[in-house]
Protein backbone atom coordinates (compact mmCIF):
# COMPACT_ATOMS: atom_id res chain seq x y z
CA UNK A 1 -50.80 12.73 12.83
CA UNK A 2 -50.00 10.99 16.27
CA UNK A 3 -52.95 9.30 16.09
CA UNK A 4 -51.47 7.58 12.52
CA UNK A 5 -48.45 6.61 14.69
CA UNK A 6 -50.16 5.06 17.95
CA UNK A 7 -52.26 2.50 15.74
CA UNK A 8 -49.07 1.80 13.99
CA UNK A 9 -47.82 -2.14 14.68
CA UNK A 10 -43.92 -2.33 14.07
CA UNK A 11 -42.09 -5.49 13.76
CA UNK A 12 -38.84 -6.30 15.17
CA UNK A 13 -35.98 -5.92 12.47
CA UNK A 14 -34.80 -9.42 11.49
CA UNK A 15 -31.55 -10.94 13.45
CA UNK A 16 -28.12 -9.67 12.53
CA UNK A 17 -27.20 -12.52 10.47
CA UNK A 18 -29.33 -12.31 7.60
CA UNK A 19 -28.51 -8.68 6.97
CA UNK A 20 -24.64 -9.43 6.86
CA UNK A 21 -24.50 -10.48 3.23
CA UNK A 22 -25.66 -6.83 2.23
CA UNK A 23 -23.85 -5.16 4.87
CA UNK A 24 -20.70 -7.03 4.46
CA UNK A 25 -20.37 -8.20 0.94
CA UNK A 26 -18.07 -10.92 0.12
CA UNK A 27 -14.73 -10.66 -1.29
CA UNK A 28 -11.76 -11.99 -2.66
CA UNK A 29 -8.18 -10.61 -1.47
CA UNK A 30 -5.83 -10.46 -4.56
CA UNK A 31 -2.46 -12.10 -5.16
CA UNK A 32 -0.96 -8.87 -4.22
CA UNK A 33 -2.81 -7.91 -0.83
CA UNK A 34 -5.62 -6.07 -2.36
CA UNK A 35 -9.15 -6.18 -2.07
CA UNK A 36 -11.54 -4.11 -4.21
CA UNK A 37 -14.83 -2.65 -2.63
CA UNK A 38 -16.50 0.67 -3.92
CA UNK A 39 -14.12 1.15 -7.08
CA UNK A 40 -10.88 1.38 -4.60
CA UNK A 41 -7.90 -1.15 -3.64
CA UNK A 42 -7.75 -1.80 0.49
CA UNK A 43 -4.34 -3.45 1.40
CA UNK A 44 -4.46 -6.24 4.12
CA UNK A 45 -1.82 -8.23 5.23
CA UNK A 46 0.08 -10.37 2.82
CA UNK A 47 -0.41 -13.69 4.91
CA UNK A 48 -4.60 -13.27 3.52
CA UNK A 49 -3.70 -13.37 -0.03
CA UNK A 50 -6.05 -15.74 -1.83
CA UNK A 51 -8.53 -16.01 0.67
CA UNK A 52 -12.32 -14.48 1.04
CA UNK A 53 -12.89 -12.00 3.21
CA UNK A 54 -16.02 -9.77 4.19
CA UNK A 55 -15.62 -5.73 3.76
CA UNK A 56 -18.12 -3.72 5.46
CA UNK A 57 -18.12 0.34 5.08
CA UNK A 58 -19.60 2.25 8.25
CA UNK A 59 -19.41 6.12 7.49
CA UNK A 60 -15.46 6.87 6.80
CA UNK A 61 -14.68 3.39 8.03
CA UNK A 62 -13.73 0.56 6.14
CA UNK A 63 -13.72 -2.78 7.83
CA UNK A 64 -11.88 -5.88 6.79
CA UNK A 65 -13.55 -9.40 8.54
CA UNK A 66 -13.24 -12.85 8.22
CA UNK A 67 -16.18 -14.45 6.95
CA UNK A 68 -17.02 -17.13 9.76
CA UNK A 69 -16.45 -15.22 13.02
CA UNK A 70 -16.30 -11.40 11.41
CA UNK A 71 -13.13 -10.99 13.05
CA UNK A 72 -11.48 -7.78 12.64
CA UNK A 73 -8.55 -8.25 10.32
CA UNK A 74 -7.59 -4.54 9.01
CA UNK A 75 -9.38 -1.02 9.52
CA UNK A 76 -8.67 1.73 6.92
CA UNK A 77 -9.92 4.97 6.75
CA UNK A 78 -11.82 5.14 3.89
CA UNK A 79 -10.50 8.04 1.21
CA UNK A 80 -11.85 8.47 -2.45
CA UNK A 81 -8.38 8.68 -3.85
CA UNK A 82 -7.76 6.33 -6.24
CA UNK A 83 -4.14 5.13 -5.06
CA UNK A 84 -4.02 2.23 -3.30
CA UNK A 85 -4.65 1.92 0.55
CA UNK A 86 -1.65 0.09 1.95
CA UNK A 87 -2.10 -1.21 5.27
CA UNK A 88 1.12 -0.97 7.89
CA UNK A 89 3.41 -4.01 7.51
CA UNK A 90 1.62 -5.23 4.39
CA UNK A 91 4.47 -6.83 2.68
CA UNK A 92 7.03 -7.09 6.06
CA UNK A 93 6.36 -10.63 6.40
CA UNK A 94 7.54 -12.02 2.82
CA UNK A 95 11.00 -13.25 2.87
CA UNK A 96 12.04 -11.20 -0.44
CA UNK A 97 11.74 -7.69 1.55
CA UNK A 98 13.85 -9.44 4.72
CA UNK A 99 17.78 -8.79 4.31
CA UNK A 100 19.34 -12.18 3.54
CA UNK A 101 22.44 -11.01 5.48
CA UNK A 102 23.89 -8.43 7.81
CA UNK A 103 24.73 -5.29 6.16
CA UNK A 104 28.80 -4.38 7.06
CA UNK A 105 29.19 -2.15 3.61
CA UNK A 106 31.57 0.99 4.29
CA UNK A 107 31.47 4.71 2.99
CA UNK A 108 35.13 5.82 2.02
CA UNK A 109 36.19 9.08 0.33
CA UNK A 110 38.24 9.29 -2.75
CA UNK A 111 40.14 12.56 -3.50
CA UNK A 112 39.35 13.71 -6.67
CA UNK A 113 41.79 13.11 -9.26
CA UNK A 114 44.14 16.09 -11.16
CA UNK A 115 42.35 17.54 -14.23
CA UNK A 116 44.38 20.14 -14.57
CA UNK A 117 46.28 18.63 -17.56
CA UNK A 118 43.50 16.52 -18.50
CA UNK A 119 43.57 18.75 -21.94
CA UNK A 120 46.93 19.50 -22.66
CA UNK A 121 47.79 16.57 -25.16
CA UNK A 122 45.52 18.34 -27.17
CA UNK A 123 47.25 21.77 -27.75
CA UNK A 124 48.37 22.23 -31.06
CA UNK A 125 50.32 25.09 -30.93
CA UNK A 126 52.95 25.39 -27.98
CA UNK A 127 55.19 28.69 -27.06
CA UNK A 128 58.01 26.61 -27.87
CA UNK A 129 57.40 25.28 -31.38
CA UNK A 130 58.10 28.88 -33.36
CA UNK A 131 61.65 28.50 -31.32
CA UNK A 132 62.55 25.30 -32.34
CA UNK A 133 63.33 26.78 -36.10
């Protein structure tokens, strides 16, 4: 069998770049700050909303890149839950989740109120009314 091996001629594997399109598929990042790969939603930050993306799945690590330079843009860990994967921060940036002003509200303790004759316009029959005859 080593014999098989030694008259064996391997080729070098082809460069990096034409393997990326199967390694790290294209994808589109939702409205929302999703993107779908392998039947699950991956949040990235809200500022990438709209744009392409490339998603690339190494073991239990899912990887987020940009499609020129295959910068790093989000990591998750990848879980087969089906809730979505929020990343940290993913909606922080939008103005709608930003106060508009400084909170100055105040706690302040009401007594609660005497309910001890809360009923007693309802009694029909008093002590007093067989006396009044």
């Amino acid at each position: 069998m080593e014999q098989h091996y030694k008259q064996e001629t391997f080729s070098a594997l082809p460069d990096g770049g034409r393997l990326v399109p199967y390694l790290a598929p294209m994808r589109k990042i939702s409205w929302d700050g999703y993107v779908y790969y392998e039947n699950r939603l991956y949040g990235v930050p809200l500022t990438h909303s709209g744009k392409t993306v490339r998603v690339q799945r190494t073991g239990d690590v899912l990887r987020i890149l940009s499609p020129e330079t295959h910068d790093e843009i989000y990591t998750h860990r990848v879980n087969w839950s089906r809730k979505p994967n929020n990343c940290i921060g993913q909606w922080s940036t939008e103005p709608e989740e930003q106060p508009t002003q400084r909170i100055n509200s105040t706690l302040v303790f009401v007594p609660p109120k005497d309910t001890s004759k809360r009923f007693e316009r309802f009694a029909i029959l008093k002590e007093d009314s067989f006396n009044d005859k």
